[in-house]
Protein backbone atom coordinates (compact mmCIF):
# COMPACT_ATOMS: atom_id res chain seq x y z
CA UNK A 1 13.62 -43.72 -201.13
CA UNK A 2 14.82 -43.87 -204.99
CA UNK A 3 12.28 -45.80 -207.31
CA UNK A 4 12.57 -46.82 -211.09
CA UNK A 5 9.28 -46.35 -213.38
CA UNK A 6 9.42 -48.60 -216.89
CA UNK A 7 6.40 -48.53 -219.08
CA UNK A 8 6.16 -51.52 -221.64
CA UNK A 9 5.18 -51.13 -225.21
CA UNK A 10 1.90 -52.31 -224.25
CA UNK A 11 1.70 -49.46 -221.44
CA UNK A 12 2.17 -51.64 -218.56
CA UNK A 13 3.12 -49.77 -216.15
CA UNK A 14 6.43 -51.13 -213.75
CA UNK A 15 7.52 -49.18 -211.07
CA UNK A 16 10.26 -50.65 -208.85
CA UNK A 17 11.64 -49.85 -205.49
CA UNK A 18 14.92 -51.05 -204.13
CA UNK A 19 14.93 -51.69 -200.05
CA UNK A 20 18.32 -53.37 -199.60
CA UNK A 21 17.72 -53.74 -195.98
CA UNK A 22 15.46 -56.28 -196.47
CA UNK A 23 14.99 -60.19 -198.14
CA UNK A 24 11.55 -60.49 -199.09
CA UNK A 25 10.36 -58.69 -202.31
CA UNK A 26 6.12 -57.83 -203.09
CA UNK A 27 4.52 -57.97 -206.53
CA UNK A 28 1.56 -55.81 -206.21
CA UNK A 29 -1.08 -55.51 -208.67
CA UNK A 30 -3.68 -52.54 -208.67
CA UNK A 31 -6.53 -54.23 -210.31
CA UNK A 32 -9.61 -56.49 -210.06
CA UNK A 33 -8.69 -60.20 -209.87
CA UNK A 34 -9.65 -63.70 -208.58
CA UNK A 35 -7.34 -66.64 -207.56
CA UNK A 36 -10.29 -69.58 -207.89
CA UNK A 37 -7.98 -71.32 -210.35
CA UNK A 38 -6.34 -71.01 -213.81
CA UNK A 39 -5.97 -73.14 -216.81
CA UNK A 40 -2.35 -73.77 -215.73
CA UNK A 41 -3.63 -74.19 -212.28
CA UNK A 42 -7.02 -75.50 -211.87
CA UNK A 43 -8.23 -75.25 -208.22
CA UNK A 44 -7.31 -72.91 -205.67
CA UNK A 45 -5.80 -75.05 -203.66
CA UNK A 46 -3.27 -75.10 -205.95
CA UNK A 47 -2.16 -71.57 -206.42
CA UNK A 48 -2.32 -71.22 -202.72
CA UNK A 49 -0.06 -74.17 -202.03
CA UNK A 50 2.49 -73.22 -204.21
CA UNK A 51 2.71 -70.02 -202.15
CA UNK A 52 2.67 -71.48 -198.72
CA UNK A 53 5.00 -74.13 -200.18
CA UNK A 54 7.82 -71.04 -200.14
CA UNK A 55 6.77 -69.59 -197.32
CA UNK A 56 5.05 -66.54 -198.89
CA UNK A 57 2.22 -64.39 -198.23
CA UNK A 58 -0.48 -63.64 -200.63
CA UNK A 59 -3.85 -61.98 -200.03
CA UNK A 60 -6.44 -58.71 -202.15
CA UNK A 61 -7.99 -55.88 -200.71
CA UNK A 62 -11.26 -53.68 -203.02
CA UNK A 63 -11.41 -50.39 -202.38
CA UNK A 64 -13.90 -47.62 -203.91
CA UNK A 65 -11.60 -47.53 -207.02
CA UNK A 66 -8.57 -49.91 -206.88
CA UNK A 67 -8.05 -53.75 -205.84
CA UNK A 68 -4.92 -54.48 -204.94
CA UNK A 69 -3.44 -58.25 -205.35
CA UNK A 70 -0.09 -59.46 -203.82
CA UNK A 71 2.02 -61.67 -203.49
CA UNK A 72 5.37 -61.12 -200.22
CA UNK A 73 7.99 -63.86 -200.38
CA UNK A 74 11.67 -64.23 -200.05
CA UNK A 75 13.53 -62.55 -202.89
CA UNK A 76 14.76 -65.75 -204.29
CA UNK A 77 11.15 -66.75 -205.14
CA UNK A 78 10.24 -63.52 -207.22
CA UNK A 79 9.84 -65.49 -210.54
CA UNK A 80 7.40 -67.50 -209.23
CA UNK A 81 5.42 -64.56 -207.48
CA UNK A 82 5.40 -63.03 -210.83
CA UNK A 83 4.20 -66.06 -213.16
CA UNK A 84 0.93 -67.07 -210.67
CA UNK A 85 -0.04 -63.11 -209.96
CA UNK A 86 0.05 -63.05 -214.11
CA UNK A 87 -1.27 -66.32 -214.61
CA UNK A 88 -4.30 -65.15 -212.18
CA UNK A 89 -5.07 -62.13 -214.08
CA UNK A 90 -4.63 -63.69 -217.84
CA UNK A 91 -5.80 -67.01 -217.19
CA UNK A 92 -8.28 -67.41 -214.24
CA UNK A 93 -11.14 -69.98 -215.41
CA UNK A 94 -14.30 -68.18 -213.22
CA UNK A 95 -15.81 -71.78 -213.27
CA UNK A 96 -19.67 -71.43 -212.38
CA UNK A 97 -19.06 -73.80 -209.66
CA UNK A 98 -16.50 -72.08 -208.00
CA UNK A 99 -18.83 -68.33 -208.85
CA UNK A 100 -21.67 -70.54 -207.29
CA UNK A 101 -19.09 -71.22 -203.88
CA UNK A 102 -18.32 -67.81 -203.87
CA UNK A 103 -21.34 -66.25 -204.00
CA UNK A 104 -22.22 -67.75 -200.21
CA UNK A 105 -19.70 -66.51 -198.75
CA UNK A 106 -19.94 -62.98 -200.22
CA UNK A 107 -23.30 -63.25 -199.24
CA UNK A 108 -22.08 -64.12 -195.76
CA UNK A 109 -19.42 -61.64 -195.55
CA UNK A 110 -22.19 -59.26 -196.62
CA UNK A 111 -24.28 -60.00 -193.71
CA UNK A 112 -21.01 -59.68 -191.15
CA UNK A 113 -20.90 -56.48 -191.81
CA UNK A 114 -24.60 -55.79 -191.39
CA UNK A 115 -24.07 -56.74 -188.10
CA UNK A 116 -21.24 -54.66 -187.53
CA UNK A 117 -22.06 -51.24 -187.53
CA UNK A 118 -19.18 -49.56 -186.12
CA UNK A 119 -17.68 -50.80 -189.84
CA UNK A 120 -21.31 -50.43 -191.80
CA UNK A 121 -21.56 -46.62 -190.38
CA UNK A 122 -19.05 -45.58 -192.69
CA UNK A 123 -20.98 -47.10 -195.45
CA UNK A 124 -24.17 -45.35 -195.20
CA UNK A 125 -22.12 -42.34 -194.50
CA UNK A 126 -20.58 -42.66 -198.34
CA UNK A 127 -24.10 -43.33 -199.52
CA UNK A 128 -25.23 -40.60 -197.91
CA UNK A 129 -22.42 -38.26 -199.75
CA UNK A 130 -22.66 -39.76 -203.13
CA UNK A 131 -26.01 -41.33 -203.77
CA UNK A 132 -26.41 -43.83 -206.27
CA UNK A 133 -22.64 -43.65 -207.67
CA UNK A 134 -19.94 -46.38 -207.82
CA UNK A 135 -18.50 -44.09 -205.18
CA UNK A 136 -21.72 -44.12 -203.10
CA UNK A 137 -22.02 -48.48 -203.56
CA UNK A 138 -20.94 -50.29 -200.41
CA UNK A 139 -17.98 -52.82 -202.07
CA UNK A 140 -19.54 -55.60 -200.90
CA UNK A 141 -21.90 -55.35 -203.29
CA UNK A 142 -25.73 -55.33 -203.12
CA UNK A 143 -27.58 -58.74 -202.44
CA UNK A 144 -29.82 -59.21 -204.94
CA UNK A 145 -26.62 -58.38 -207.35
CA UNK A 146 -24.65 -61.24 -205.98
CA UNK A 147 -26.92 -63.28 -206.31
CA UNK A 148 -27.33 -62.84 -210.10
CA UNK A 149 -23.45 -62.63 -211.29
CA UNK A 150 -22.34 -65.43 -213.43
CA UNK A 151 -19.30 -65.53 -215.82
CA UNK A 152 -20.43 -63.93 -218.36
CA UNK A 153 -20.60 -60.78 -216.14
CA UNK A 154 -16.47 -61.67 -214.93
CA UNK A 155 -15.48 -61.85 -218.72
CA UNK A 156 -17.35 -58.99 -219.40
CA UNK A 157 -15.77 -56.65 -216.77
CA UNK A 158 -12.23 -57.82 -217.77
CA UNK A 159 -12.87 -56.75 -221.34
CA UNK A 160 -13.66 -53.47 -219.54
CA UNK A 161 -11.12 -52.57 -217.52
CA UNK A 162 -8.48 -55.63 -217.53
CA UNK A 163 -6.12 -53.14 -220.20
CA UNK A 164 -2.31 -53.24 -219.28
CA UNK A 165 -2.86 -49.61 -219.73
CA UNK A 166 -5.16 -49.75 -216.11
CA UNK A 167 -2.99 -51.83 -214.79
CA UNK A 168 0.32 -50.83 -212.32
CA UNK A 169 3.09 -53.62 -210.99
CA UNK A 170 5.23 -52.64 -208.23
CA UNK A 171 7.64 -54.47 -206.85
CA UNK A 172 9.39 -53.18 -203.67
CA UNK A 173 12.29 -55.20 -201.55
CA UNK A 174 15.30 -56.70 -202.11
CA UNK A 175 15.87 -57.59 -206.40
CA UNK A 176 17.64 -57.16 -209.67
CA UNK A 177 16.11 -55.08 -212.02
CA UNK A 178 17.30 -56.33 -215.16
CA UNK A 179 15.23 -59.83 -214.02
CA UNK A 180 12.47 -57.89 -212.99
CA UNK A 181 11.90 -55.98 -216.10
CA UNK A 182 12.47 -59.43 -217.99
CA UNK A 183 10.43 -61.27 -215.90
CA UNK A 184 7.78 -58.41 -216.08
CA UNK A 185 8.07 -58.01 -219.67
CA UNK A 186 7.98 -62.34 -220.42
CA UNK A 187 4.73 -62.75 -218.59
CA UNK A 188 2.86 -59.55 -219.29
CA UNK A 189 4.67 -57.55 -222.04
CA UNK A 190 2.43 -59.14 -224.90
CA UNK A 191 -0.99 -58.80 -223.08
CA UNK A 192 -3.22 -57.03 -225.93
CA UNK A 193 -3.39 -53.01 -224.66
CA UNK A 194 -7.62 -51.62 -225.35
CA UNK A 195 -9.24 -48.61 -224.62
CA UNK A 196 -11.00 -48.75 -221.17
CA UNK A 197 -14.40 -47.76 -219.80
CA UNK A 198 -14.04 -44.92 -217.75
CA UNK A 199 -15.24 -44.22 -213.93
CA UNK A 200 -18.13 -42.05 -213.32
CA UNK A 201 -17.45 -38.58 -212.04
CA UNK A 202 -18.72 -37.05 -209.23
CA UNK A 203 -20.94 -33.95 -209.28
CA UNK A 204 -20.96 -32.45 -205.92
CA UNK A 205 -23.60 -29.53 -204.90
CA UNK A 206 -24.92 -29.60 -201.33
CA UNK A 207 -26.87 -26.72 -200.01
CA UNK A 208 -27.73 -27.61 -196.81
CA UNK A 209 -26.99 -30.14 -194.07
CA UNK A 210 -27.87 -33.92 -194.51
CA UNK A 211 -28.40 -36.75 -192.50
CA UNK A 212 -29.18 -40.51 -193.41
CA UNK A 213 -30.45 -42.68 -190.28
CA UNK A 214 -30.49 -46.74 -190.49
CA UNK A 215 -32.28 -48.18 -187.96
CA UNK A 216 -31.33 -51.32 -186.13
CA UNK A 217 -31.60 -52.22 -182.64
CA UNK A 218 -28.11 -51.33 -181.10
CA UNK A 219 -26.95 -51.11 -177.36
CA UNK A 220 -24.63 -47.95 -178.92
CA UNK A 221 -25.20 -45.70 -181.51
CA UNK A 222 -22.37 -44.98 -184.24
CA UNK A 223 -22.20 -42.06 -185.75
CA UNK A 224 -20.24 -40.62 -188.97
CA UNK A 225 -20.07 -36.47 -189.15
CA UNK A 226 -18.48 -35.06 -191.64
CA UNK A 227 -17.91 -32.56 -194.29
CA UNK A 228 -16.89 -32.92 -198.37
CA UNK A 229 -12.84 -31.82 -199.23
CA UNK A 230 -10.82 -32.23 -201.95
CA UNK A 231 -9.45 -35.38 -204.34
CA UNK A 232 -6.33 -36.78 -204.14
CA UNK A 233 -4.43 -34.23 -206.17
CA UNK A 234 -5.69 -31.21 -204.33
CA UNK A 235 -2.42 -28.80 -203.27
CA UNK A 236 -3.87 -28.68 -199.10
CA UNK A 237 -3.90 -32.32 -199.14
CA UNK A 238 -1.68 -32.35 -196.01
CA UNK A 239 -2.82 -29.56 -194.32
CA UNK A 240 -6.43 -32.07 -193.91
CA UNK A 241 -4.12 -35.18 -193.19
CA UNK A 242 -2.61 -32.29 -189.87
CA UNK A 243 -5.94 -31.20 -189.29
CA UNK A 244 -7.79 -34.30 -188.73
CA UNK A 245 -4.78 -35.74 -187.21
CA UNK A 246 -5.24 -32.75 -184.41
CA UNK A 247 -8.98 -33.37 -184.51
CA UNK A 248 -8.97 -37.20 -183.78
CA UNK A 249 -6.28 -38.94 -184.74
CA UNK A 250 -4.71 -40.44 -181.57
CA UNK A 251 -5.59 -40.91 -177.92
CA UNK A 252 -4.26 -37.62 -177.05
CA UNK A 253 -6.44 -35.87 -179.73
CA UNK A 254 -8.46 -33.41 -178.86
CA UNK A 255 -11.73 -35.08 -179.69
CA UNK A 256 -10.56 -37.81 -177.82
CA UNK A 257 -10.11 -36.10 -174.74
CA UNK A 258 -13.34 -33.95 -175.20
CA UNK A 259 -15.93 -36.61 -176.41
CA UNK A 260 -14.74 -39.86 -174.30
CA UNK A 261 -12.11 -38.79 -171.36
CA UNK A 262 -13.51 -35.68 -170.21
CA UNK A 263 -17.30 -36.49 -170.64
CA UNK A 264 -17.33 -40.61 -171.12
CA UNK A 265 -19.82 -40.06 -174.45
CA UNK A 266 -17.92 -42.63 -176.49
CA UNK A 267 -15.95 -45.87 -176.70
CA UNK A 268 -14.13 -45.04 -179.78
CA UNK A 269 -13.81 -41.56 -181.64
CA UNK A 270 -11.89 -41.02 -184.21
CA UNK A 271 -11.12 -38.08 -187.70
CA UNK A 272 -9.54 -39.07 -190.71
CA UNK A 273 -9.13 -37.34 -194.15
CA UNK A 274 -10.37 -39.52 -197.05
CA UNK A 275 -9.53 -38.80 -200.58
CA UNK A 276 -10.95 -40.19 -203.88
CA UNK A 277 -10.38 -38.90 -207.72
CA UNK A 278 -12.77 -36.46 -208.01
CA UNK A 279 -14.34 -36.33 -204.12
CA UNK A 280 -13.29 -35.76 -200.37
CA UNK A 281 -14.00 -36.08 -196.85
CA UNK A 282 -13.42 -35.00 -193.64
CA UNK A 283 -15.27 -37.20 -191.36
CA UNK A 284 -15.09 -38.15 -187.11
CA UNK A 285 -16.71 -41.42 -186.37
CA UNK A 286 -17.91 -42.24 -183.15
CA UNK A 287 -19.63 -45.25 -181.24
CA UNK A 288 -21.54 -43.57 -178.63
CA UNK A 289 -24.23 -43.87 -175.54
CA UNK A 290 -28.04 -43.95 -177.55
CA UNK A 291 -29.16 -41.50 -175.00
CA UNK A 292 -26.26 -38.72 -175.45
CA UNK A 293 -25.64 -39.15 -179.21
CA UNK A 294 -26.69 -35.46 -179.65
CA UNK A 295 -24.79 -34.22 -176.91
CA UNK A 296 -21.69 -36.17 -178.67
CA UNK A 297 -22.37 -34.23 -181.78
CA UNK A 298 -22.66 -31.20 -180.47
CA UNK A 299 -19.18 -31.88 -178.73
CA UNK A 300 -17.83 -32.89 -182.57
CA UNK A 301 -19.14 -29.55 -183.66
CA UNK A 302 -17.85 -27.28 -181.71
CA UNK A 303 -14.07 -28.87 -181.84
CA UNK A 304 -14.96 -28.43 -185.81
CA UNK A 305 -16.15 -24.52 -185.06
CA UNK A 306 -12.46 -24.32 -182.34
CA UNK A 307 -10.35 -24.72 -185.79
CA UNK A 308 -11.90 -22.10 -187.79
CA UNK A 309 -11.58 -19.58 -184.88
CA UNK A 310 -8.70 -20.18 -182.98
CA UNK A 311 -5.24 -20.71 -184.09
CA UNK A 312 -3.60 -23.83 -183.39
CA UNK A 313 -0.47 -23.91 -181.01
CA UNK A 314 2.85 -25.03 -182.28
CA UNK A 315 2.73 -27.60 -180.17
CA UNK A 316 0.18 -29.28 -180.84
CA UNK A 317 0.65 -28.92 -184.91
CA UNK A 318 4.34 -30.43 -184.09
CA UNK A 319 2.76 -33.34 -182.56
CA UNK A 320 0.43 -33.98 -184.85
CA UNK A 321 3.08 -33.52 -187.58
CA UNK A 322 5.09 -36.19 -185.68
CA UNK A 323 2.33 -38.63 -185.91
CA UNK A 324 1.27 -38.63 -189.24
CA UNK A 325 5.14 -39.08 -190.10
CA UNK A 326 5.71 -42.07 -187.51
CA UNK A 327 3.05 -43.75 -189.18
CA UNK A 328 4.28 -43.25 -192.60
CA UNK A 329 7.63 -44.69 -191.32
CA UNK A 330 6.01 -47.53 -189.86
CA UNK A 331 3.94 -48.41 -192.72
CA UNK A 332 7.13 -48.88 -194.65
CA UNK A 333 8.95 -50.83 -192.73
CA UNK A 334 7.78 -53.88 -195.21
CA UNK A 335 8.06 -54.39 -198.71
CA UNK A 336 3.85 -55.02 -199.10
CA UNK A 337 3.41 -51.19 -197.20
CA UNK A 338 6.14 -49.73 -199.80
CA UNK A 339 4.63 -51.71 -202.75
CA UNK A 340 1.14 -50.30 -201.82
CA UNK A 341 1.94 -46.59 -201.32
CA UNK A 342 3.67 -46.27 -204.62
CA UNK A 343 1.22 -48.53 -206.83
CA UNK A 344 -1.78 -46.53 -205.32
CA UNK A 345 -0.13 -42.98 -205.69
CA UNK A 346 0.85 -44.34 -209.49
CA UNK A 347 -2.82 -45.18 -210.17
CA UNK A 348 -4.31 -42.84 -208.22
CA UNK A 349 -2.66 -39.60 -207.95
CA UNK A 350 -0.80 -36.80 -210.75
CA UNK A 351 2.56 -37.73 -209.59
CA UNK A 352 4.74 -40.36 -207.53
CA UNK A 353 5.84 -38.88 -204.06
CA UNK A 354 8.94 -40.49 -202.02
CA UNK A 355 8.05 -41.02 -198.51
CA UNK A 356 10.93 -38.19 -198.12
CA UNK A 357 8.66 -36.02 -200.63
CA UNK A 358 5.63 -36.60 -198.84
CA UNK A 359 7.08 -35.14 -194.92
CA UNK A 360 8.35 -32.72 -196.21
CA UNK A 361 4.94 -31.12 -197.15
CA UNK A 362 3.52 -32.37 -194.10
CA UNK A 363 6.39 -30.24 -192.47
CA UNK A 364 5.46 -27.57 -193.83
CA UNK A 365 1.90 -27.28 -192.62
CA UNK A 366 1.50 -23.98 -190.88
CA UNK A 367 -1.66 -22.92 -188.48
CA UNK A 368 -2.32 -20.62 -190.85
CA UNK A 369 -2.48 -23.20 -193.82
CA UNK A 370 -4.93 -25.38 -190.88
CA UNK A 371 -7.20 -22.06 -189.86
CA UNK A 372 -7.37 -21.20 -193.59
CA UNK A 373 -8.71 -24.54 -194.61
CA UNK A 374 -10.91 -25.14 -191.63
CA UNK A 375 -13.01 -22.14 -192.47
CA UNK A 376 -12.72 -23.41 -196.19
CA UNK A 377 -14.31 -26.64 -195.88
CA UNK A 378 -16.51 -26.01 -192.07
CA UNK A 379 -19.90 -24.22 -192.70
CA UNK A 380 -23.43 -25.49 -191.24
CA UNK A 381 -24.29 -26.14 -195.59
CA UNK A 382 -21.65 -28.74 -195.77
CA UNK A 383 -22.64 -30.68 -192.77
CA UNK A 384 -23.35 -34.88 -193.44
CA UNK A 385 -24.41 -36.85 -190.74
CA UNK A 386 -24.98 -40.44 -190.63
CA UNK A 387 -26.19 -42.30 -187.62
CA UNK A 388 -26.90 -46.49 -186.75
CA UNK A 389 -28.61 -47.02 -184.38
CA UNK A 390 -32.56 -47.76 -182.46
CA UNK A 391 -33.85 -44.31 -184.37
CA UNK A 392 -36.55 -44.20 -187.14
CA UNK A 393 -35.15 -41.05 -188.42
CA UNK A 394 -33.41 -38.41 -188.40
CA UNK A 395 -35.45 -34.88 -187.01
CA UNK A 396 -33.90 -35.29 -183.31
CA UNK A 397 -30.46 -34.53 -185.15
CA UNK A 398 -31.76 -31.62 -187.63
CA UNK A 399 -31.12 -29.07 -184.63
CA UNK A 400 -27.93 -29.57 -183.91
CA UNK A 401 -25.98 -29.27 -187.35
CA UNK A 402 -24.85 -25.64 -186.73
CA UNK A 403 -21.75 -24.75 -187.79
């Protein structure tokens, strides 16, 4: 998959990919935005019925250290994609009445997923890793914060981080470039470029196991277990992807088969390899009966303690290797999946890797590579555990987090 990267004299950053077997085309910004209103367009209502008024798609996502905004529509209706996602990020009014709005229904959202622990698990279990660091901050946002923000506080983080520098468009699907870049260049090439404040890095030492326990009165206990890994531009990046993908990724993964179809612990269990800047994890998640959570994580453990001493079969590595890649594929089959893997590896990662570029390093995963990393990042020190669930804390689990 061929892409073109233009930076603008500002430093903009404009990375387009062609897909010329499709007719809808994604702007995708990699930055923190609202769409309350603008001065050109005052209310939400409407930006958003502008967009449903061609049929498009628009919608944000916050993650531990990007937001992503975009807009999908037909190709013909790129200009107008372009001038409201700029228009939102230059011009966006952050009225007090509509922060006031807003704030509710964070507030609300907030409290959905305090009642949703098989989503909030995950949560404590980056709190639990990182502490009191953006990295270790549920996205949501604290309470008693929300409750305080005002405008000030929006205009204040723009003139922090709202630099064309920080900022990546993409824009994958069906287009001409020469409009793009104009396009790109008309509505954002004379935003003013600053220096911008920069993310706080994490220090990692761990010396022995830890576990964090919130207690709530649950029918099931969820559970995240887990070790720390590497960042994003760490070399065995896909050998963790293979490894966790063997683990739990999958209904015919071994944890899978271990932890719910052989012995019925679990409703859901699950691995995946997370990656930040400077931080990684290798974590399984589980939702599992209260009164055989530590027989569950015993189970976890000892699949963890199977890939540091046994060599995995081709087989299985193929099949694993096969998954990862079929969900790659299937991620891309729109322009808003393309758009977001290439603006996130832009702002995220050292380089830009084509789908094609990125299985062919999962290809060549060997069991070596997996065995050598296993006993790399598995030892009883770098054990995390955290737990939801009816328990007031957590000495019943100290005991089993043996590596």
């Amino acid at each position: 998959m061929d892409y073109q990267k233009k930076i603008l004299s500002n430093g903009l950053r404009l990375i387009m990919v062609p897909m010329d077997s499709v007719k809808s085309v994604t702007a995708h910004f990699l930055e923190h935005m609202a769409f309350k209103g603008t001065q050109k367009r005052p209310t939400a209502m409407a930006i958003s019925s502008l967009i449903d008024g061609v049929g498009g798609e628009f919608n944000a996502f916050t993650s531990k250290e990007v937001t992503g905004f975009y807009i999908k529509s037909a190709a013909t209706h790129f200009p107008l994609a372009i001038d409201v996602l700029s228009d939102i990020l230059l011009y966006s009014k952050f009225e007090e009445e509509e922060i006031n709005k807003e704030r509710g229904v964070i507030l609300e959202e907030i409290n959905l997923y305090e009642d949703t622990p098989m989503r909030k698990v995950s949560d404590i279990y980056e709190e639990l890793l990182y502490g009191d660091t953006p990295l270790g901050w549920d996205t949501a946002g604290r309470k008693e914060v929300i409750r305080k923000i005002n405008r000030s506080n929006f205009l204040s983080y723009l003139k922090s981080f709202y630099s064309p520098q920080n900022m990546v468009v993409v824009v994958a699907g069906s287009f001409k470039s020469d409009e793009v870049q104009s396009l790109v260049n008309k509505f954002l090439g004379e935003v003013e470029t600053f220096e911008t404040a920069k993310y706080i890095k994490i220090l990692e030492k761990q010396v022995k196991p830890e576990i964090l326990v919130k207690f709530k009165q649950t029918e099931q206990a969820h559970l995240c277990l887990g070790v720390r890994t590497f960042p994003y531009s760490h070399p065995d990046r896909h050998i963790l992807a293979v490894l966790a993908t063997i683990l739990g990724g999958g209904m015919s993964s071994r944890l899978f088969h271990e932890v719910r179809e052989k012995r019925g612990l679990a409703y859901y269990v699950r691995t995946s390899s997370d990656h930040f800047l400077d931080a990684g994890t290798l974590v399984t998640q589980a939702g599992v009966d209260l009164r055989r959570i530590e027989e569950a994580g015993s189970v976890i453990l000892a699949e963890y303690r199977r890939m540091i001493e046994e060599i995995c079969q081709k087989e299985e590595i193929l099949k694993a290797k096969e998954y990862l890649k079929g969900h790659l594929i299937l991620e891309l089959e729109d322009s808003r999946g393309v758009a977001s893997l290439f603006g996130s590896q832009e702002i995220l990662e050292t380089k830009i890797r084509t789908p094609e570029e990125i299985i062919e390093e999962i290809d060549r995963v060997t069991s070596e590579d997996i065995q050598r990393v296993a006993r790399e990042i598995f030892s009883s020190k770098s054990l995390n555990l955290a737990v939801i669930g009816p328990f007031k804390d957590g000495k019943k689990f100290e005991k089993i987090l043996k590596l």
